[in-house]
C-alpha atoms as a PDB file:
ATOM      1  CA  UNK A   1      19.662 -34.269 -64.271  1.00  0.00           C
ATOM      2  CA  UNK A   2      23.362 -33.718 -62.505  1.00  0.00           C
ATOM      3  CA  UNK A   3      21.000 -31.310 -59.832  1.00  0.00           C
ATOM      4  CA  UNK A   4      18.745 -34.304 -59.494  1.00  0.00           C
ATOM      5  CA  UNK A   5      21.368 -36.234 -58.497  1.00  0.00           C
ATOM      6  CA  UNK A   6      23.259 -34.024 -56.033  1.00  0.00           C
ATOM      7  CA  UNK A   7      20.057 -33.554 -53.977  1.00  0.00           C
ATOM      8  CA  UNK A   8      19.604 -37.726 -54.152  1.00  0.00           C
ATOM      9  CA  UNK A   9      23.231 -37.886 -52.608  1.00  0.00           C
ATOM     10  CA  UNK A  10      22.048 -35.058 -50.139  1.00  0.00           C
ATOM     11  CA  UNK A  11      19.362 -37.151 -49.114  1.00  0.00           C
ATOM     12  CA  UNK A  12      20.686 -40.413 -49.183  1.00  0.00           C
ATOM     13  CA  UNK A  13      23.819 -39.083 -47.397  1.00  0.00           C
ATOM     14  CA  UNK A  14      21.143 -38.209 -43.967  1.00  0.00           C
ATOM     15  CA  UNK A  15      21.724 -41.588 -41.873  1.00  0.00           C
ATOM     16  CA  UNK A  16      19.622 -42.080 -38.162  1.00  0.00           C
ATOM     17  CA  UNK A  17      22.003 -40.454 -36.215  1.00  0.00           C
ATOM     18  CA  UNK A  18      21.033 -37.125 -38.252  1.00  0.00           C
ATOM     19  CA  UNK A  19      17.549 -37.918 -38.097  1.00  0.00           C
ATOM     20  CA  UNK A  20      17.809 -38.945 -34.397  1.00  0.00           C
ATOM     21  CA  UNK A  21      19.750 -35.029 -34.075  1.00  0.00           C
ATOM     22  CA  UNK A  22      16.629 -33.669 -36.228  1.00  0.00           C
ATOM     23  CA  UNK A  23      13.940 -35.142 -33.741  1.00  0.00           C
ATOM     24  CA  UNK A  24      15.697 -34.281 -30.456  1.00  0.00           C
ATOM     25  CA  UNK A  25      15.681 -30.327 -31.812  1.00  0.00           C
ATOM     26  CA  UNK A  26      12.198 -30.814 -32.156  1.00  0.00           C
ATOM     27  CA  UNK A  27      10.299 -29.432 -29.224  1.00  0.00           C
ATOM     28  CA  UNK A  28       7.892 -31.866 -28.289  1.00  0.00           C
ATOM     29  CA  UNK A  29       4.170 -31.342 -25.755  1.00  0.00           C
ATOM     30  CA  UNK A  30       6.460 -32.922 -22.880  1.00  0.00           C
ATOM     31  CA  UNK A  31       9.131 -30.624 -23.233  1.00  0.00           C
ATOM     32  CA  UNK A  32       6.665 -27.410 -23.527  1.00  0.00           C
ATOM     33  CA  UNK A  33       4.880 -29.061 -20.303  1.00  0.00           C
ATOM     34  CA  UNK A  34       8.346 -28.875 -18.720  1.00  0.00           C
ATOM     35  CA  UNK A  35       8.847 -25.155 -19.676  1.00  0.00           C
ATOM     36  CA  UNK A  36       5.638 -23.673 -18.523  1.00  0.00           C
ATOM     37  CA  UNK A  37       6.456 -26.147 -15.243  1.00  0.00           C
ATOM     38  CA  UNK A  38       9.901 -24.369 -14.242  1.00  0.00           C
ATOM     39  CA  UNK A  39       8.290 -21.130 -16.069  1.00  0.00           C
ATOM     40  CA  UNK A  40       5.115 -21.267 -13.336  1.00  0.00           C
ATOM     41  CA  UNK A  41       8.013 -21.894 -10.745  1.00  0.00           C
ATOM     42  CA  UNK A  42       9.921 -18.489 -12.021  1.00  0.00           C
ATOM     43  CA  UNK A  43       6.792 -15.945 -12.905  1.00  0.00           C
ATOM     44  CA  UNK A  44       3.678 -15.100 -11.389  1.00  0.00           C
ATOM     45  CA  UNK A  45       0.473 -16.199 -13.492  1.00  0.00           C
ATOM     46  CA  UNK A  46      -1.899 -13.518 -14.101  1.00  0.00           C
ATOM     47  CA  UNK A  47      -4.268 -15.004 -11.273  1.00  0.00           C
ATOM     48  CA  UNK A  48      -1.129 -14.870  -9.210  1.00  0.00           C
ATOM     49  CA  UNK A  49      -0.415 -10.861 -10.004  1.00  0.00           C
ATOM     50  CA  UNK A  50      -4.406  -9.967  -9.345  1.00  0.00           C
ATOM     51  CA  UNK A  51      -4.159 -11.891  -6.343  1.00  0.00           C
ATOM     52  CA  UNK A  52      -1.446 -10.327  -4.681  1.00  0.00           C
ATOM     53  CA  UNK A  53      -2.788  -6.693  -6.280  1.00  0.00           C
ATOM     54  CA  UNK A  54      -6.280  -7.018  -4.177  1.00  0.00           C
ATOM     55  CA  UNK A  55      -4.233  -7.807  -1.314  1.00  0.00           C
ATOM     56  CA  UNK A  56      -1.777  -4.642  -1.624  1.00  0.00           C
ATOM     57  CA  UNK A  57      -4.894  -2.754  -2.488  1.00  0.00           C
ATOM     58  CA  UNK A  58      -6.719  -4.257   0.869  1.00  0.00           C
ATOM     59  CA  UNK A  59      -3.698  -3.784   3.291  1.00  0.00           C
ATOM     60  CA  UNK A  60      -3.235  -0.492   1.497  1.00  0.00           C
ATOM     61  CA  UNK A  61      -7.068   0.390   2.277  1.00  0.00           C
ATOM     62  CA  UNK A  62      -7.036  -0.993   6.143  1.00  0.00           C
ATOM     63  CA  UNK A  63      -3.256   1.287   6.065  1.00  0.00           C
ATOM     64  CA  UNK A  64      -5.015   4.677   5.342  1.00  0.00           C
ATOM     65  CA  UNK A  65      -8.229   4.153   7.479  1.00  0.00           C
ATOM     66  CA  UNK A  66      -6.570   3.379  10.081  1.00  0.00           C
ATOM     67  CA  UNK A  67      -4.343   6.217   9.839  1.00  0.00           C
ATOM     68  CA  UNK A  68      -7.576   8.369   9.203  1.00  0.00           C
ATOM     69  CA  UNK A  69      -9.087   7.088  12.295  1.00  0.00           C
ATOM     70  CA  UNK A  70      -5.621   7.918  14.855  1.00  0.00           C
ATOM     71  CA  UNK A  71      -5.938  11.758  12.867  1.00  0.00           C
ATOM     72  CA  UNK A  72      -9.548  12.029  13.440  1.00  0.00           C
ATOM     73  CA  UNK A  73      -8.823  10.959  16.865  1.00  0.00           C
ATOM     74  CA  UNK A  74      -6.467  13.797  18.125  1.00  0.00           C
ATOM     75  CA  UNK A  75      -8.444  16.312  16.312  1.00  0.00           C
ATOM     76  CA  UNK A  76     -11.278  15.076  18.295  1.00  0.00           C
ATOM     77  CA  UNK A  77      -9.232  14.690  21.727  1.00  0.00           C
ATOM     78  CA  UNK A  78      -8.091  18.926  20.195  1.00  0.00           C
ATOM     79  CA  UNK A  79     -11.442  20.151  20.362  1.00  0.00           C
ATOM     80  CA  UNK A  80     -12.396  18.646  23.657  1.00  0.00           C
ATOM     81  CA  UNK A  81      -9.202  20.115  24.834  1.00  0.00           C
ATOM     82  CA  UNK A  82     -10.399  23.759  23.051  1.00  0.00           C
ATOM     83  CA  UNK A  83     -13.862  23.940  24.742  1.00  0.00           C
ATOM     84  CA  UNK A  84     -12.125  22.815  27.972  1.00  0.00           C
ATOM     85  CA  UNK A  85      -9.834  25.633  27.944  1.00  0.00           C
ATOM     86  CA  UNK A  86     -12.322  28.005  26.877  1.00  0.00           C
ATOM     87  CA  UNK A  87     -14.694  27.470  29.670  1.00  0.00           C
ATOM     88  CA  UNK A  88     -11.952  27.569  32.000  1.00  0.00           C
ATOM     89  CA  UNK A  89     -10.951  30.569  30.863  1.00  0.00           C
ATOM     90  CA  UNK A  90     -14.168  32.222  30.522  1.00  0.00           C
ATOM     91  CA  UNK A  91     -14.670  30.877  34.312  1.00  0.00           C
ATOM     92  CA  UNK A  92     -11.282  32.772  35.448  1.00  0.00           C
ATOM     93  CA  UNK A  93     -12.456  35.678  33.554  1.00  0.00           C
ATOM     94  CA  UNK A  94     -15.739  35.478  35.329  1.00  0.00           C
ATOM     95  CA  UNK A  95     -13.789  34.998  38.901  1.00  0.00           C
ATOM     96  CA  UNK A  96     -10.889  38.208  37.648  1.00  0.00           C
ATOM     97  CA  UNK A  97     -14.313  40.500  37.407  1.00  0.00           C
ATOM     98  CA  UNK A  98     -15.375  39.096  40.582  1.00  0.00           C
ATOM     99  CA  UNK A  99     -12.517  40.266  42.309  1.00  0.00           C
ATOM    100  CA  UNK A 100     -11.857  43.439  40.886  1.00  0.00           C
ATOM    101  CA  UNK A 101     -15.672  44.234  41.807  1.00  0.00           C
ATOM    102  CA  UNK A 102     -14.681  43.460  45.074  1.00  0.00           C
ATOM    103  CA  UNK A 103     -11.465  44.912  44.997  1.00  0.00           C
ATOM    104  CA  UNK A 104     -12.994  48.132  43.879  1.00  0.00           C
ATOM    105  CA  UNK A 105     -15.758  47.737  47.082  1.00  0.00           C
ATOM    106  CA  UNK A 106     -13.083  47.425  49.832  1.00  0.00           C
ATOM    107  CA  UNK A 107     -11.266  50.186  48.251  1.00  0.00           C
ATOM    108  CA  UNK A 108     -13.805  52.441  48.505  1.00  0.00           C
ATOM    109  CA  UNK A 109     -14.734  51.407  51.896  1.00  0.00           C
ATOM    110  CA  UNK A 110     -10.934  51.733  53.488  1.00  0.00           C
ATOM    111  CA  UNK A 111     -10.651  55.525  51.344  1.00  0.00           C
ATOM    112  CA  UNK A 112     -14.348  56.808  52.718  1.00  0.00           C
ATOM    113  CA  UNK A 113     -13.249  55.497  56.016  1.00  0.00           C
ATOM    114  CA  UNK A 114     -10.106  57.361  56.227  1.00  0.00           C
END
């Protein structure tokens, strides 16, 4: 009985200031609105993150190809170069061989002559 009445003094002691205390600590749908609000502000949504991940991935894609392209390029512009300098080389060759033949003619020519 003397417990009884300790918890009706407990409860009879609450006035509305407490219970105006109690309902302010009480998170209401406005004040989670207002959370996810300056939340949304702060993070990226999920959307937000794949969003911005395509886009990395797209500009990371157009990045590599186009490096691909400027190396694919010079080897290209290398092997022109190669085949050019081989059949210029393969021309002197063909002009050296030339010479020496004639080289070799006059000789003999200027030595019988003698």
């Amino acid at each position: 009985m003397q417990q009884a009445k300790e918890e009706l003094k407990f409860h009879v002691a609450i006035n509305k200031l407490d219970i105006y205390n109690i309902l302010n600590m009480v998170i209401t749908k406005k004040d989670i609105e207002n959370i996810i609000i300056k939340f949304s502000a702060i993070f990226a949504t999920k959307q937000e993150l794949q969003t911005g991940l395509n886009s990395l991935k797209s500009e990371l894609k157009n990045d590599i190809l186009t490096s691909q392209d400027k190396i694919m390029k010079k080897l290209e512009d290398l092997s022109i170069e190669q085949k050019m300098s081989y059949a210029q080389s393969r021309r002197q060759e063909v002009k050296l061989e030339n010479h020496e033949e004639r080289i070799k003619h006059i000789e003999e020519k200027v030595l019988t002559s003698n």
